[in-house]
Protein backbone atom coordinates (compact mmCIF):
# COMPACT_ATOMS: atom_id res chain seq x y z
CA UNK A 1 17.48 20.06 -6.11
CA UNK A 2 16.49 22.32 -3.27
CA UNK A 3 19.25 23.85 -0.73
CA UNK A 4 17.31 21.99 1.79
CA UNK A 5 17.30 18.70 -0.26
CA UNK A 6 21.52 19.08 -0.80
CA UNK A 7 21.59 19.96 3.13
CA UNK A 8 19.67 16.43 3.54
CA UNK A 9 21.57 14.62 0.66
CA UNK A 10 24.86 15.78 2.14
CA UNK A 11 24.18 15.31 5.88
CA UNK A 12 25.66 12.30 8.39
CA UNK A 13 23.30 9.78 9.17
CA UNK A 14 22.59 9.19 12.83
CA UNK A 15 24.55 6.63 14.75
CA UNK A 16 23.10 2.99 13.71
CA UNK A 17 21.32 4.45 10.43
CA UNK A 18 22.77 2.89 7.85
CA UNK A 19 22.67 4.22 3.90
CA UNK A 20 19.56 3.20 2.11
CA UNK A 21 19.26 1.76 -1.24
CA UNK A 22 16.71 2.76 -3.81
CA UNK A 23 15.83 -0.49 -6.00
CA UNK A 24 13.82 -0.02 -9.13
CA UNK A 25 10.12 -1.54 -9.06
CA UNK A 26 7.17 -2.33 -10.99
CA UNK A 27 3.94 -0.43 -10.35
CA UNK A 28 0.03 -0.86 -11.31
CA UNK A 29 -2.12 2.07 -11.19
CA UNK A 30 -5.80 2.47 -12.34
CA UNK A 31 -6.51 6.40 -13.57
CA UNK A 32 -9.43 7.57 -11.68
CA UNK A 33 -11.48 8.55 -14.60
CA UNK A 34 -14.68 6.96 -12.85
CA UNK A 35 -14.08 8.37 -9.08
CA UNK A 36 -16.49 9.15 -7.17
CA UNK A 37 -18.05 8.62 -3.61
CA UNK A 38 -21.28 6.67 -4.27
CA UNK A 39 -21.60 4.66 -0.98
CA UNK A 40 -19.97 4.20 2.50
CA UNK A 41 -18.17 1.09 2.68
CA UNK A 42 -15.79 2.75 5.16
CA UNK A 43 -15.57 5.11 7.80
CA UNK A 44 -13.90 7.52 5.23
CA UNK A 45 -16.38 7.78 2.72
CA UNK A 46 -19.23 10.29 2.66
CA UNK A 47 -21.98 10.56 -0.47
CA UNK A 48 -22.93 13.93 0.42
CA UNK A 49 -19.70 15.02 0.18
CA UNK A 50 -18.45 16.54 -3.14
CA UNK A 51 -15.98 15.09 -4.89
CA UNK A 52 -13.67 17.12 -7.26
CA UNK A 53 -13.05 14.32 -10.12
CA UNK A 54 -10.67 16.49 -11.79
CA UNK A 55 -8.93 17.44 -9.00
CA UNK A 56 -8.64 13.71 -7.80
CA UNK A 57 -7.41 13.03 -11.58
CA UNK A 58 -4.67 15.48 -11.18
CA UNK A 59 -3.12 14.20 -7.85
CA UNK A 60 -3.12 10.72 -9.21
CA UNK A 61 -1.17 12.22 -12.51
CA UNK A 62 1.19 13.77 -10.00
CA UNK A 63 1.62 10.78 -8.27
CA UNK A 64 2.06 8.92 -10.82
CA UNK A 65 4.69 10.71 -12.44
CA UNK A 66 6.79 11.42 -9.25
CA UNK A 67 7.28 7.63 -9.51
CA UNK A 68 8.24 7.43 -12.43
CA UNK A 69 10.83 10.44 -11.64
CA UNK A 70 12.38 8.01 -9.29
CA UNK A 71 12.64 5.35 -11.73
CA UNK A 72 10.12 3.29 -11.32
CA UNK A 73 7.61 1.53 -13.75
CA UNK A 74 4.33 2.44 -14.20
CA UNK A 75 1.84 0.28 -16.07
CA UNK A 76 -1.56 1.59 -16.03
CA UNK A 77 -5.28 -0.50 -15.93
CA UNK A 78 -7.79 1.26 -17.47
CA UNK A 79 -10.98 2.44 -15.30
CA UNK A 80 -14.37 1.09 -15.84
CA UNK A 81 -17.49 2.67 -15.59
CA UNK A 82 -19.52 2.06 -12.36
CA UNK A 83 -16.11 1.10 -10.59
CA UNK A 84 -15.06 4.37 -8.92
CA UNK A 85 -13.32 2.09 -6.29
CA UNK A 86 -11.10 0.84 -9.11
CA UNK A 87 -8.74 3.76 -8.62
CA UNK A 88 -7.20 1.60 -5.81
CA UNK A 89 -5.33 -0.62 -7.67
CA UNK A 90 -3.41 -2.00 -4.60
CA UNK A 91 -6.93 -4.07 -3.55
CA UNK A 92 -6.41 -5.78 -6.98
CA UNK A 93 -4.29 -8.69 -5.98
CA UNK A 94 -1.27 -9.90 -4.52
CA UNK A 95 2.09 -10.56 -7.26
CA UNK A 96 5.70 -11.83 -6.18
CA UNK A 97 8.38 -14.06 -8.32
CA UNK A 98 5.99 -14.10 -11.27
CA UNK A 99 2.75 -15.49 -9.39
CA UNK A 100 -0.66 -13.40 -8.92
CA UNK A 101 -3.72 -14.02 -7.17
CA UNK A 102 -5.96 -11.66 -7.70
CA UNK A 103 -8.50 -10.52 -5.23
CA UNK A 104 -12.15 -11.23 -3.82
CA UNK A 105 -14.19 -8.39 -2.71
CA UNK A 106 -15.97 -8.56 0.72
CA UNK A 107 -18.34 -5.90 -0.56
CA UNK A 108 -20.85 -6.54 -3.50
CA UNK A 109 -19.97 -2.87 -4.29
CA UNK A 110 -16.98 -3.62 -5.41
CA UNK A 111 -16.86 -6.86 -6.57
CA UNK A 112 -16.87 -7.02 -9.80
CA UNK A 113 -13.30 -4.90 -9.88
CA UNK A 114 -12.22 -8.60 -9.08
CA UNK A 115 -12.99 -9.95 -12.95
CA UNK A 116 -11.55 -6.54 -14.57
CA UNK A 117 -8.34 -6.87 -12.59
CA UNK A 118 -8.24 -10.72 -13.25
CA UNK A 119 -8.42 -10.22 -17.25
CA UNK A 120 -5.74 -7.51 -17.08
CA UNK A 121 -3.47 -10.18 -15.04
CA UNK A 122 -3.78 -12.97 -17.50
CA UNK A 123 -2.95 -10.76 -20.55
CA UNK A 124 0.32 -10.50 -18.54
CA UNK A 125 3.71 -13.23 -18.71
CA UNK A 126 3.24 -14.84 -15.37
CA UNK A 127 4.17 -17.84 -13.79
CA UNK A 128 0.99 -18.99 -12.57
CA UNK A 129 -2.20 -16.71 -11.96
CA UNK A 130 -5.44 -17.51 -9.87
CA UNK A 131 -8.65 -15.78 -8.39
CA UNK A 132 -8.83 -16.39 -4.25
CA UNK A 133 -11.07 -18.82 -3.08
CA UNK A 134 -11.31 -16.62 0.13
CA UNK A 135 -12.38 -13.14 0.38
CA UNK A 136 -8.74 -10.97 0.06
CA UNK A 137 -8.38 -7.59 -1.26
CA UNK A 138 -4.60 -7.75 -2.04
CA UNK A 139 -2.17 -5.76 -1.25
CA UNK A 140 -4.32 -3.79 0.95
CA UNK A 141 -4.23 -6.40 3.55
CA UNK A 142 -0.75 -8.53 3.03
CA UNK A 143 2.05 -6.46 2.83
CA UNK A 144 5.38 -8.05 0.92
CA UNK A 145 8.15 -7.83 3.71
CA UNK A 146 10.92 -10.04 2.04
CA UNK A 147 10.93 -13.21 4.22
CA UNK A 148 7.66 -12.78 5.23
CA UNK A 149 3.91 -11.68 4.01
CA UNK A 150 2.50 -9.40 7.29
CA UNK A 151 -1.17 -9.72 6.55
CA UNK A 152 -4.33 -7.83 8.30
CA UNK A 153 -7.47 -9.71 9.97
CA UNK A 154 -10.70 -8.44 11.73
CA UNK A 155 -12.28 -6.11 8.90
CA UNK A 156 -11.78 -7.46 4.97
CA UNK A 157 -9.43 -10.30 5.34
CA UNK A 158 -10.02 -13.34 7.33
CA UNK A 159 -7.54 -16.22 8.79
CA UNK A 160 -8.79 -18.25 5.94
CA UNK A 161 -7.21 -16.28 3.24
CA UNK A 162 -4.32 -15.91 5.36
CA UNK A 163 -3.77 -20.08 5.17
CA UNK A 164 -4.44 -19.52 1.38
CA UNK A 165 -2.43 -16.82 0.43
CA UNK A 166 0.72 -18.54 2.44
CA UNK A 167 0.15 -22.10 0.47
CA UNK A 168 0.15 -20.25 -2.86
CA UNK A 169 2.91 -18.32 -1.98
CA UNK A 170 5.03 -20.61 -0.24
CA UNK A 171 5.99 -18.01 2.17
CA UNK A 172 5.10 -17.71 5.63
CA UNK A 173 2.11 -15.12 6.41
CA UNK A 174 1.88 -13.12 10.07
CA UNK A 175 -1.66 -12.68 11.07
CA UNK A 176 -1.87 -8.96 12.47
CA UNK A 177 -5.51 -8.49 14.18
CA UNK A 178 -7.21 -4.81 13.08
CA UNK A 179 -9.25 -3.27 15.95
CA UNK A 180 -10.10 0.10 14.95
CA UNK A 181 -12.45 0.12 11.98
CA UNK A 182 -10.71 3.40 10.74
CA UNK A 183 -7.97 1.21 9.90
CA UNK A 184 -9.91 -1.19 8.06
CA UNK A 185 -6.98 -2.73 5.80
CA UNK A 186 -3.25 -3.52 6.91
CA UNK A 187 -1.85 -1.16 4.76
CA UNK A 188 -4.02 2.04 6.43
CA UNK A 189 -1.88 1.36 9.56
CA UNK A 190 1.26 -0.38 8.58
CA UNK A 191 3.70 0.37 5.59
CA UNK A 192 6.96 -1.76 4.84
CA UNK A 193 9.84 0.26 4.35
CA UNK A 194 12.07 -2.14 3.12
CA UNK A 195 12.68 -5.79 4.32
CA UNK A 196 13.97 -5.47 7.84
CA UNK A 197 11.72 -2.02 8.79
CA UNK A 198 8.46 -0.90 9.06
CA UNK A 199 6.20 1.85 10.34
CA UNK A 200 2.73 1.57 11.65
CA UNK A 201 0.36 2.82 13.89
CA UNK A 202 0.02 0.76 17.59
CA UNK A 203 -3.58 1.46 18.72
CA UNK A 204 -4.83 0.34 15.05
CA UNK A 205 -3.62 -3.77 16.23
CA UNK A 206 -4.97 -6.17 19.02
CA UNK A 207 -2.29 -6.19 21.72
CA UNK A 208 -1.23 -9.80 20.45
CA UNK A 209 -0.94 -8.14 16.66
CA UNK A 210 1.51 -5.19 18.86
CA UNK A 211 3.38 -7.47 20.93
CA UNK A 212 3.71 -9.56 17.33
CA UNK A 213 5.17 -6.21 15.62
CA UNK A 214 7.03 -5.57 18.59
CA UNK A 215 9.05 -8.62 18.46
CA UNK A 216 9.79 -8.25 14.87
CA UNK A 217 10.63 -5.46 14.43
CA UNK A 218 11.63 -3.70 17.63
CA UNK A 219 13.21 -0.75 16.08
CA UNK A 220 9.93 0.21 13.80
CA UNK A 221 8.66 3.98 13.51
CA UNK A 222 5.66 4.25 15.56
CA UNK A 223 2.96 7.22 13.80
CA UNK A 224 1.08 9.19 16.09
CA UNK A 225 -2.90 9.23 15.41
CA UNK A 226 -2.22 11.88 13.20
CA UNK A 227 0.17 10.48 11.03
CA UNK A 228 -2.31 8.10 10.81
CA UNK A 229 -5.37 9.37 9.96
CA UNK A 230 -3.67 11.69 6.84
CA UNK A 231 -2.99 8.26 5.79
CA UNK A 232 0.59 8.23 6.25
CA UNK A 233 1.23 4.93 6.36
CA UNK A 234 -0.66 4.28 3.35
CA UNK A 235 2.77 4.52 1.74
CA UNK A 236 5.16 3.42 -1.19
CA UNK A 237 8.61 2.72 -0.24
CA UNK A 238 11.51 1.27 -2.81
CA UNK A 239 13.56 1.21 -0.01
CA UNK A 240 15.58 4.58 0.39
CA UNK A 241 12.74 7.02 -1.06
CA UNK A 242 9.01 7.29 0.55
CA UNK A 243 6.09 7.93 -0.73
CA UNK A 244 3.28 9.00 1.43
CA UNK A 245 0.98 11.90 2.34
CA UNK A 246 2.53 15.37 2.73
CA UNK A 247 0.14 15.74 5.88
CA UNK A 248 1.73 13.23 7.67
CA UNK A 249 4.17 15.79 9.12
CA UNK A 250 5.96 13.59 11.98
CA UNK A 251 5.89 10.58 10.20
CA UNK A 252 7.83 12.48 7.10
CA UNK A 253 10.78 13.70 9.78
CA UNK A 254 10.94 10.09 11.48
CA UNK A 255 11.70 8.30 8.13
CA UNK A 256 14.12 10.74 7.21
CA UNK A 257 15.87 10.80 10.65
CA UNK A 258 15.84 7.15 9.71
CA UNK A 259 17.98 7.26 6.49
CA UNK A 260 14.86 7.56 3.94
CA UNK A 261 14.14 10.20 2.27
CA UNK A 262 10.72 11.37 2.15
CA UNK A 263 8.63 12.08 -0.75
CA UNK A 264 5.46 14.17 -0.14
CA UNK A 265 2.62 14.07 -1.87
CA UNK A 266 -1.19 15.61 -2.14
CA UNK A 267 -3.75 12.97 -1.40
CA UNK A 268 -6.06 14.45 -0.57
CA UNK A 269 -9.24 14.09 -2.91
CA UNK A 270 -8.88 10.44 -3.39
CA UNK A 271 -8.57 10.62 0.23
CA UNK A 272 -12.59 10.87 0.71
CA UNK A 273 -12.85 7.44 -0.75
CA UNK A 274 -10.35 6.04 1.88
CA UNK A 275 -7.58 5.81 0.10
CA UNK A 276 -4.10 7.19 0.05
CA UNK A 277 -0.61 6.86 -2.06
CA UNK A 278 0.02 2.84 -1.14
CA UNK A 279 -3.97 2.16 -2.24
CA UNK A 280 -3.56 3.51 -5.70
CA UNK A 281 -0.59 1.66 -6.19
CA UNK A 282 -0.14 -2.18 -6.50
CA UNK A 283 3.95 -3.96 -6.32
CA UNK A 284 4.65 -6.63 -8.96
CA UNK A 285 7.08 -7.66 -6.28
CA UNK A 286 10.54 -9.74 -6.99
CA UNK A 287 11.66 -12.67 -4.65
CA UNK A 288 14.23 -12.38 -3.26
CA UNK A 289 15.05 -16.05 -4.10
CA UNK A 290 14.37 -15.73 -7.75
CA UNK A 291 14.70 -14.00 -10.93
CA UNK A 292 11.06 -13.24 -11.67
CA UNK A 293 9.11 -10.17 -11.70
């Protein structure tokens, strides 16, 4: 440990910061041995652009293993040729207490990452497993909050799967409206940090979606544009220790002076395909009402 991670281990929390607790999770990642930029589906993404595949190999690695440093599990999908998109495992599906539905691409670019996922899913134990009937791309628009799924509209996801994804479930879903096409899934604006807090970005919502957030969760972090736009709030929280991009440099301080602790990372290569640390990384979320994985 650092001197200046013992100074943070060691120091008071802030008046109404309480401790936070670190609870070991279940992770899905897909190695990016297939990367690449071939298309613009997003603002993000440039062809022209090079993309260093090796370099973008070695982040996820690094990633990957600073989870597992933390005590997390890692199970890993493995890439398929043509799918460089499959890197972002998060878009795969949506799992909590033991149930999966697995995702339904809005682009044809990407679409068939739906079927791979799926077969990986039902070699699994789960409870019950389906494909969504409505376009969804998992966990990068619904975003597990405990009591609650927060899910993103306007760009991918539409009310629809919002109605769908809260039957199956059987937990209630709040609609968030996207408005800034940079922000073209929930979780490139919004991150949960653990059931009762979250951070996002305002101007990325509809002023219903902000005055929705607002009420809440009235003490959420609010990231600045840049904070946003490193992809800060594409982030991995088990509830005391936060994963996210180390250029998001205010949003890093606010979750510490919050009682998280931070955990940096390099994103940047798999960054040109629009994705950060929360995309390549899909929950097999608990209930908090059950026993199931």
């Amino acid at each position: 440990m650092t001197a200046a991670a013992r100074l943070r281990a060691n120091a008071p929390l802030a008046a109404g910061v309480h401790a936070r607790v670190a609870t070991p999770r279940r992770y899905v990642m897909c190695r990016p041995d297939h990367f690449e930029v071939a298309y613009a589906i997003n603002p993000w993404m440039d062809p022209a652009a090079p993309v260093d595949r090796a370099r973008a190999l070695a982040q996820w690695e690094i990633l990957r293993a600073v989870l597992e440093e933390h005590g997390h599990t890692v199970e890993t999908v493995p890439g398929a040729p043509g799918l460089p998109d499959m890197v972002f495992a998060a878009n795969s599906g949506i799992v909590i207490g033991g149930h999966a539905l697995s995702a339904r691409f809005a682009h044809p670019e990407r679409a068939a990452e739906g079927p791979a996922f799926h077969a990986w899913f039902a070699a699994r134990e789960l409870r019950s497993l389906a494909v969504a009937s409505e376009t969804n791309e998992g966990e990068g628009d619904f975003a597990f909050a405990g009591s609650r799924i927060l899910a993103g509209a306007g760009f991918r996801c539409s009310l629809s799967a919002h109605a769908e994804v809260e039957r199956y479930f059987d937990l209630p879903v709040v609609s968030l409206e996207l408005v800034d096409p940079r922000f073209y899934h929930l979780d490139t604006a919004l991150t949960v940090l653990d059931d009762t807090t979250v951070a996002y970005y305002p101007p990325a919502f509809s002023p219903a979606a902000r005055d929705t957030l607002a009420a809440l969760y009235p003490d959420a972090i609010r990231a600045d544009e840049n904070d946003a736009v490193r992809f800060g709030l594409n982030a991995v929280s088990d509830g005391h220790h936060v994963f996210l991009d180390r250029g998001a440099t205010n949003l890093i301080a606010a979750v510490g002076a919050r009682g998280f602790t931070p955990v940096p990372v390099d994103m940047s290569e798999l960054r040109k395909g629009g994705g950060g640390v929360k995309c390549c990384v899909l929950e097999l979320h608990t209930r908090r009402d059950t026993t199931a994985a």
